[in-house]
Each structure stands twice: as C-alpha cells, then as structure tokens.
PDB file of N, CA and C in Angstrom:
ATOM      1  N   UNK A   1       0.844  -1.167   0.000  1.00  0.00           N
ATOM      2  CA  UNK A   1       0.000   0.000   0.000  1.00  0.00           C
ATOM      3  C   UNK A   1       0.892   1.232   0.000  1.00  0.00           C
ATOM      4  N   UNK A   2       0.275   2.298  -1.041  1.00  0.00           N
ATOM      5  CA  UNK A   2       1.008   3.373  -0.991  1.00  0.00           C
ATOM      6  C   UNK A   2       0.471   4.270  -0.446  1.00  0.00           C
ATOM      7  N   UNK A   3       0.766   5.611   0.396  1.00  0.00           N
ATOM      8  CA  UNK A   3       0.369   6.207   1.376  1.00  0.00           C
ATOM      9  C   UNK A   3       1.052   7.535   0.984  1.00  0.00           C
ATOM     10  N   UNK A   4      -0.018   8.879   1.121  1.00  0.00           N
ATOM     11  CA  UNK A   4       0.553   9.654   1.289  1.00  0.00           C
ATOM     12  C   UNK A   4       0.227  10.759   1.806  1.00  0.00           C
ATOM     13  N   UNK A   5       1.071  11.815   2.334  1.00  0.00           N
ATOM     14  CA  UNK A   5       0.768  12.370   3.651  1.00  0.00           C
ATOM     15  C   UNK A   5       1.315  13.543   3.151  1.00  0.00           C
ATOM     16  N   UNK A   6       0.708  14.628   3.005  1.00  0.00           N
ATOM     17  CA  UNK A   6       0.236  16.078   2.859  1.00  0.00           C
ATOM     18  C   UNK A   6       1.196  16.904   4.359  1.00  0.00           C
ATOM     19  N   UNK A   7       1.735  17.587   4.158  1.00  0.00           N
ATOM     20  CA  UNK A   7       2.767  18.094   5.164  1.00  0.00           C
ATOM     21  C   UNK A   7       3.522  16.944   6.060  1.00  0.00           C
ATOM     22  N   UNK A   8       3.899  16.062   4.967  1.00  0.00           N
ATOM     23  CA  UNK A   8       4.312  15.315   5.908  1.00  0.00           C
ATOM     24  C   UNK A   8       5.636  15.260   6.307  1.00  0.00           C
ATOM     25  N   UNK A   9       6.514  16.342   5.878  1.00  0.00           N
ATOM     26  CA  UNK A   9       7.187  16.865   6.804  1.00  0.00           C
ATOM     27  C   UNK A   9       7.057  17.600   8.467  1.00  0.00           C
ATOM     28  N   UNK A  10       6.092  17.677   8.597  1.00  0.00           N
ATOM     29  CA  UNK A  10       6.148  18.169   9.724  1.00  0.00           C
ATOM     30  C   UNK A  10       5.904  17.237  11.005  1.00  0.00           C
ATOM     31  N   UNK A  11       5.913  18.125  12.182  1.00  0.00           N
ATOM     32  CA  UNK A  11       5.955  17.552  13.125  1.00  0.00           C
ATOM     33  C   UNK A  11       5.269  16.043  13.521  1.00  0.00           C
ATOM     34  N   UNK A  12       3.804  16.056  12.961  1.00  0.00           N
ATOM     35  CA  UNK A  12       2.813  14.982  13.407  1.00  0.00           C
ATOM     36  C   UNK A  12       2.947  14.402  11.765  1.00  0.00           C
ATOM     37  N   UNK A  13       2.786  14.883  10.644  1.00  0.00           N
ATOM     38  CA  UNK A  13       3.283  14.107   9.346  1.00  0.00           C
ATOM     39  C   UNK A  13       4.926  13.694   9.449  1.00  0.00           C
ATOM     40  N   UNK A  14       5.843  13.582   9.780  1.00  0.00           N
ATOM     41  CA  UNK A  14       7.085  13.145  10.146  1.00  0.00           C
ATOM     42  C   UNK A  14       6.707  11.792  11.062  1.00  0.00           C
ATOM     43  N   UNK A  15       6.099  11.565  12.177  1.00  0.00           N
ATOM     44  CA  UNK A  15       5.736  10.761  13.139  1.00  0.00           C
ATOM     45  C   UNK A  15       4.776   9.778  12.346  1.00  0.00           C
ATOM     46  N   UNK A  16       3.730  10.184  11.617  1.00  0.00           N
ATOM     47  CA  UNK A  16       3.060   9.298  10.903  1.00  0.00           C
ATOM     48  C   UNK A  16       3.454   8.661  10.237  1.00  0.00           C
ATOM     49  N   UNK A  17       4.454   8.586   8.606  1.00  0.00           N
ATOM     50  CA  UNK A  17       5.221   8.664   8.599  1.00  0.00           C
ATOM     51  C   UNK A  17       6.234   7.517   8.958  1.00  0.00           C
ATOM     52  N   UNK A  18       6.891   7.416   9.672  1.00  0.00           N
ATOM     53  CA  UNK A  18       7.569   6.367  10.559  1.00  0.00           C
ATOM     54  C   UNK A  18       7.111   5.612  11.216  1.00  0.00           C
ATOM     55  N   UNK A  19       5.908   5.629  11.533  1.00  0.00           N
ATOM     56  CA  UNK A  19       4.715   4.497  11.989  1.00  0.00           C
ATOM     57  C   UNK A  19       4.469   3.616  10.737  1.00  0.00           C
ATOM     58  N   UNK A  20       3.845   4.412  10.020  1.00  0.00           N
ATOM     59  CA  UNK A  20       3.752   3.393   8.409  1.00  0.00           C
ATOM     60  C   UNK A  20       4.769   2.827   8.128  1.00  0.00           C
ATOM     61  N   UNK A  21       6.020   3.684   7.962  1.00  0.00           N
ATOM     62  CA  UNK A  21       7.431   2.585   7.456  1.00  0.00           C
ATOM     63  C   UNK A  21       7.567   1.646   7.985  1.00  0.00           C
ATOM     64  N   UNK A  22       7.312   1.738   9.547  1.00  0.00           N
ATOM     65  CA  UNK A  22       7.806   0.429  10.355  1.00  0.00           C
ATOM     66  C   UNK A  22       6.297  -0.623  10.328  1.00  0.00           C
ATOM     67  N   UNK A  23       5.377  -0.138   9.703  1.00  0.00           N
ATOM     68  CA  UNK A  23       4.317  -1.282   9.417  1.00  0.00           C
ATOM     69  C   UNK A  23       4.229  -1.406   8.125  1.00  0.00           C
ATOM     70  N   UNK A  24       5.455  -1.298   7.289  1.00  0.00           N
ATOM     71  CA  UNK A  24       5.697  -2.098   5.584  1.00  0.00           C
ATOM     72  C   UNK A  24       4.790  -0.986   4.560  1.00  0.00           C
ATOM     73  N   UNK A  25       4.165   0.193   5.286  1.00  0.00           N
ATOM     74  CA  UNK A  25       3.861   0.850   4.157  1.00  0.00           C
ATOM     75  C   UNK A  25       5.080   1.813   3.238  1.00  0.00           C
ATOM     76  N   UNK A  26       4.477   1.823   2.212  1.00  0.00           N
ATOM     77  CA  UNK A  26       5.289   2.767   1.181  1.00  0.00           C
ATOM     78  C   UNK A  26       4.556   4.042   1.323  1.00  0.00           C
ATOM     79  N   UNK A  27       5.479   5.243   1.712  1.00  0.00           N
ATOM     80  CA  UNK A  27       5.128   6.372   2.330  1.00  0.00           C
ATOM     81  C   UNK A  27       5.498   7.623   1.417  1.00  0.00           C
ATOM     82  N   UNK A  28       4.832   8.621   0.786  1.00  0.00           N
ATOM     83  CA  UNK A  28       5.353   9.786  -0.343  1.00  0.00           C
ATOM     84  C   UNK A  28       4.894  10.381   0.966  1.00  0.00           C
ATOM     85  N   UNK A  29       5.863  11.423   1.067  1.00  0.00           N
ATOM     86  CA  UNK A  29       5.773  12.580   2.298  1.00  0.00           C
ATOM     87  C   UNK A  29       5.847  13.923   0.886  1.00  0.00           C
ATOM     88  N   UNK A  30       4.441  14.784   0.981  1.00  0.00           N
ATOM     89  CA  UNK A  30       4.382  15.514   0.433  1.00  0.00           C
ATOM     90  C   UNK A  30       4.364  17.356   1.266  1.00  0.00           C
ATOM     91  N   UNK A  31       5.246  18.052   0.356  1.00  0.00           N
ATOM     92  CA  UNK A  31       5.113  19.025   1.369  1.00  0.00           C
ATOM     93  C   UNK A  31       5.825  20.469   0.231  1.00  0.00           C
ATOM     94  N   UNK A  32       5.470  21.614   0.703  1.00  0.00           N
ATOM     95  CA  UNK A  32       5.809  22.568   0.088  1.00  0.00           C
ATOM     96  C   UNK A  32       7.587  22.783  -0.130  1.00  0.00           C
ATOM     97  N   UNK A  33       8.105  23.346  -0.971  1.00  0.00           N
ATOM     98  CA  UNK A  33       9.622  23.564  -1.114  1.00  0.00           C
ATOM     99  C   UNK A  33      10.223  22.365  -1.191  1.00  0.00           C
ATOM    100  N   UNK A  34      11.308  22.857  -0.385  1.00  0.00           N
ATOM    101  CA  UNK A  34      12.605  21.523  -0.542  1.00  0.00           C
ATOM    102  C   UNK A  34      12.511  20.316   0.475  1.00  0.00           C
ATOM    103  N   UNK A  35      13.169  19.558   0.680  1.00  0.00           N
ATOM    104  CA  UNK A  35      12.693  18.123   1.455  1.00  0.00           C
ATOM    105  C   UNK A  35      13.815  19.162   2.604  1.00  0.00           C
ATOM    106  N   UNK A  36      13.763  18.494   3.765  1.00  0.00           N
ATOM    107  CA  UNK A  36      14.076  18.717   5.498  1.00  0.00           C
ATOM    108  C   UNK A  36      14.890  17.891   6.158  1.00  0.00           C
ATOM    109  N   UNK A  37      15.270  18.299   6.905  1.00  0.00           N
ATOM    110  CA  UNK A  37      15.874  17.425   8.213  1.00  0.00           C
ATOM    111  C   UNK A  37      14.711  16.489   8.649  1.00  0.00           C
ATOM    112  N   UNK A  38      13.335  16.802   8.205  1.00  0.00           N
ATOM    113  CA  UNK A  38      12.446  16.414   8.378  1.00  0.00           C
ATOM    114  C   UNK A  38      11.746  14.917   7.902  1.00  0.00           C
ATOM    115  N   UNK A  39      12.788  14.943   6.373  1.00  0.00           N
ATOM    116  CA  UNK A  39      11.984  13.683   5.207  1.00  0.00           C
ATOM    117  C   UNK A  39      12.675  12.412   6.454  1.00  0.00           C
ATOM    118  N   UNK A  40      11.830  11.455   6.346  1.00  0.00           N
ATOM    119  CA  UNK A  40      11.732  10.254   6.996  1.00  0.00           C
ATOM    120  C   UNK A  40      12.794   9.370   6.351  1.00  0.00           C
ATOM    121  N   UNK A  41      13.588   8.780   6.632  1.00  0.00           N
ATOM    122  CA  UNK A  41      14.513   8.147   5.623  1.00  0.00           C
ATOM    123  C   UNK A  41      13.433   6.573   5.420  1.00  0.00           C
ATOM    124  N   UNK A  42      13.543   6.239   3.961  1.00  0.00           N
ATOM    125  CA  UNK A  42      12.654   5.007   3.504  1.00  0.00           C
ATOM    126  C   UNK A  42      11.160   5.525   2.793  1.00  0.00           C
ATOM    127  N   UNK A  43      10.929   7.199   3.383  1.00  0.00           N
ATOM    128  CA  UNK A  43      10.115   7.685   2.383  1.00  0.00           C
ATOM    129  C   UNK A  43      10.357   8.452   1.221  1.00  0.00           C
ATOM    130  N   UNK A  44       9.706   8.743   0.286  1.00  0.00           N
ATOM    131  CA  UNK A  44       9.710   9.397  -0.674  1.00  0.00           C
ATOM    132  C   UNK A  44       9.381  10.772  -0.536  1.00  0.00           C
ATOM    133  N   UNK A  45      10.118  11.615  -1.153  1.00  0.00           N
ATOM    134  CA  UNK A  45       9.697  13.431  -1.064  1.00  0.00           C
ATOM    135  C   UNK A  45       9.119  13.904  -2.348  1.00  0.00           C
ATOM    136  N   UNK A  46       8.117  14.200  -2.490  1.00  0.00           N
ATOM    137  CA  UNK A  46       7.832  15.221  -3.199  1.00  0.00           C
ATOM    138  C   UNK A  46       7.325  16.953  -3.201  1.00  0.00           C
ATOM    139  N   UNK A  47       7.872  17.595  -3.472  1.00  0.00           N
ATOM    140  CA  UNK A  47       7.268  18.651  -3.300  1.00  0.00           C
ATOM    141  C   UNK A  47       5.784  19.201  -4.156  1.00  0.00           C
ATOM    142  N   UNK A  48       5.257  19.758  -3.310  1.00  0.00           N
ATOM    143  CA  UNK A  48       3.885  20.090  -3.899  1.00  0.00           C
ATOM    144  C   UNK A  48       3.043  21.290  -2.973  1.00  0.00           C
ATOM    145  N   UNK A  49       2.156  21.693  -3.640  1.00  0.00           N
ATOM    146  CA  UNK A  49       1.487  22.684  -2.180  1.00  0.00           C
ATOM    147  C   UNK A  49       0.075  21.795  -2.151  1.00  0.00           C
ATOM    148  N   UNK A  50      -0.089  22.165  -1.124  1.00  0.00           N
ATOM    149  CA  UNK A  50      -1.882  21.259  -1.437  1.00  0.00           C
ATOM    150  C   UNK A  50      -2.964  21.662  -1.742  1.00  0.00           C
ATOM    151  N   UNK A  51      -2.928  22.991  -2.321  1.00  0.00           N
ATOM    152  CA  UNK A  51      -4.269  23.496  -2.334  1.00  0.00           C
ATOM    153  C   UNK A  51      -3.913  23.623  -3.803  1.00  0.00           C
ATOM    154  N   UNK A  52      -2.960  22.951  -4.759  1.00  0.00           N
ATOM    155  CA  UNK A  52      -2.529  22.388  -6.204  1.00  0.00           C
ATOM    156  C   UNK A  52      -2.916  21.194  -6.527  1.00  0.00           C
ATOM    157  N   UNK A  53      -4.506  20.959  -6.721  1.00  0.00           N
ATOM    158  CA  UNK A  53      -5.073  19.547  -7.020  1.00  0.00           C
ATOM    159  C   UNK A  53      -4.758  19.429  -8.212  1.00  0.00           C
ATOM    160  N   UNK A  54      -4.258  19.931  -9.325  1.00  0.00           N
ATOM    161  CA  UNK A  54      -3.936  19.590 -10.805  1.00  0.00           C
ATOM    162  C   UNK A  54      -2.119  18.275  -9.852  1.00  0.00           C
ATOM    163  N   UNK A  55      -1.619  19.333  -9.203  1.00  0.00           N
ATOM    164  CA  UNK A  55      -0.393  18.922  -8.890  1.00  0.00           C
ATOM    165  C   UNK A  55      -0.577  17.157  -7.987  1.00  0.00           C
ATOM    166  N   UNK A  56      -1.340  17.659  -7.240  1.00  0.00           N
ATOM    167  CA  UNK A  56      -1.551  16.203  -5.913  1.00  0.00           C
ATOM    168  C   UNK A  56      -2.166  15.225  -7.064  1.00  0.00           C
ATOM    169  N   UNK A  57      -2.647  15.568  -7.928  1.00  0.00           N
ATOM    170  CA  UNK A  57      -3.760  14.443  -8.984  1.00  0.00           C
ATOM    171  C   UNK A  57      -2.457  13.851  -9.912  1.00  0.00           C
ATOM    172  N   UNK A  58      -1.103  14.432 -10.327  1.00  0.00           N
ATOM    173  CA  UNK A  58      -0.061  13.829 -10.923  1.00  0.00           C
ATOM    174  C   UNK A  58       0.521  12.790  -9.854  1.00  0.00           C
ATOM    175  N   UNK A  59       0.382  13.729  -8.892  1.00  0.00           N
ATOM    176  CA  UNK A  59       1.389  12.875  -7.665  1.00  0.00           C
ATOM    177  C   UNK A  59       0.631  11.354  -7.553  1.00  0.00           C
ATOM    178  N   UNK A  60      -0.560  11.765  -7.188  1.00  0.00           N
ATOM    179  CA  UNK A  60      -1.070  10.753  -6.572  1.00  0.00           C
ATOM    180  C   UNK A  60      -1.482   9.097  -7.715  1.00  0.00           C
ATOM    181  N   UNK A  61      -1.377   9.643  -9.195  1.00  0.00           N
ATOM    182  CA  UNK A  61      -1.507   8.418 -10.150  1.00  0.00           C
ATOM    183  C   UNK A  61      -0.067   8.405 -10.327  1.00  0.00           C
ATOM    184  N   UNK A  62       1.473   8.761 -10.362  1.00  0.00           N
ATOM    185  CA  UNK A  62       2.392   8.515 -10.674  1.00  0.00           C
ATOM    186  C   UNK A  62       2.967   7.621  -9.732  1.00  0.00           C
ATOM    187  N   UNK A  63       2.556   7.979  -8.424  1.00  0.00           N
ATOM    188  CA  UNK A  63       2.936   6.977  -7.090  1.00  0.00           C
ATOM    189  C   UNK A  63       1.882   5.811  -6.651  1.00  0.00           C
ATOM    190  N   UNK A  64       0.949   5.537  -7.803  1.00  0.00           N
ATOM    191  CA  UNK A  64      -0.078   4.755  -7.240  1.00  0.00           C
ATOM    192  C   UNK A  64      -0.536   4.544  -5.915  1.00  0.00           C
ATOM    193  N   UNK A  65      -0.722   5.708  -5.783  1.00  0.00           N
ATOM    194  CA  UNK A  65      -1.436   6.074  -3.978  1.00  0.00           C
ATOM    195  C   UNK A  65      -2.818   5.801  -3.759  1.00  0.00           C
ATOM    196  N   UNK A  66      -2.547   4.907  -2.984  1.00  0.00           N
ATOM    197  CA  UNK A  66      -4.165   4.466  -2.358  1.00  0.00           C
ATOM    198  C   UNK A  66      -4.527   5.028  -1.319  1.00  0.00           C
TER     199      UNK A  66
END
C-alpha cells in the first residue's frame, strides 16, 4: 500500500510517517519547497502545495497512492 501524507514533513506528518514505514507501508511525504531534516529516511519526497489539485492528482496516479 502506498500512502501519502500532505505536510508530511512536519511535526505529526514526520511521526506518521515512521509508523507506516515500520508497518511495511510505502510512504510519499508531500510538502511545500525543498525536502528537510524532516523527510523520513525510507520515504519518498515530493514537493507540492496542497491546495494544487492539478499537482496532488499527478502525484497521486504517478505513485499509485491508495
């Protein structure tokens, strides 16, 4: 299962996040600008803003996100 999480750089998307990795999900951590001290190592970064549904609608069929 692919999973993905909308600021998930941050504080409580970072934590989520690493819960999924360590339960075998495949995790796209999506978030504005550049990736962080923040990106989860074992997830994927993409940048995106979220209120860019043309953008999240590429993301989300290129990463087959369920």
């Amino acid at each position: 299962m692919t999973v993905a999480i909308v600021g998930g750089t941050g504080f409580l998307g970072g934590a989520i996040a690493r819960a999924l990795i360590m339960r075998g999900a495949d995790v796209v951590q999506i978030a504005r600008g550049r990736m962080t001290d923040t990106a989860v190592a074992g997830a994927r970064f993409v940048a995106a803003d979220r209120v860019d549904q043309a953008a999240l609608e590429r993301i989300i069929a290129r990463h087959g996100i369920t």
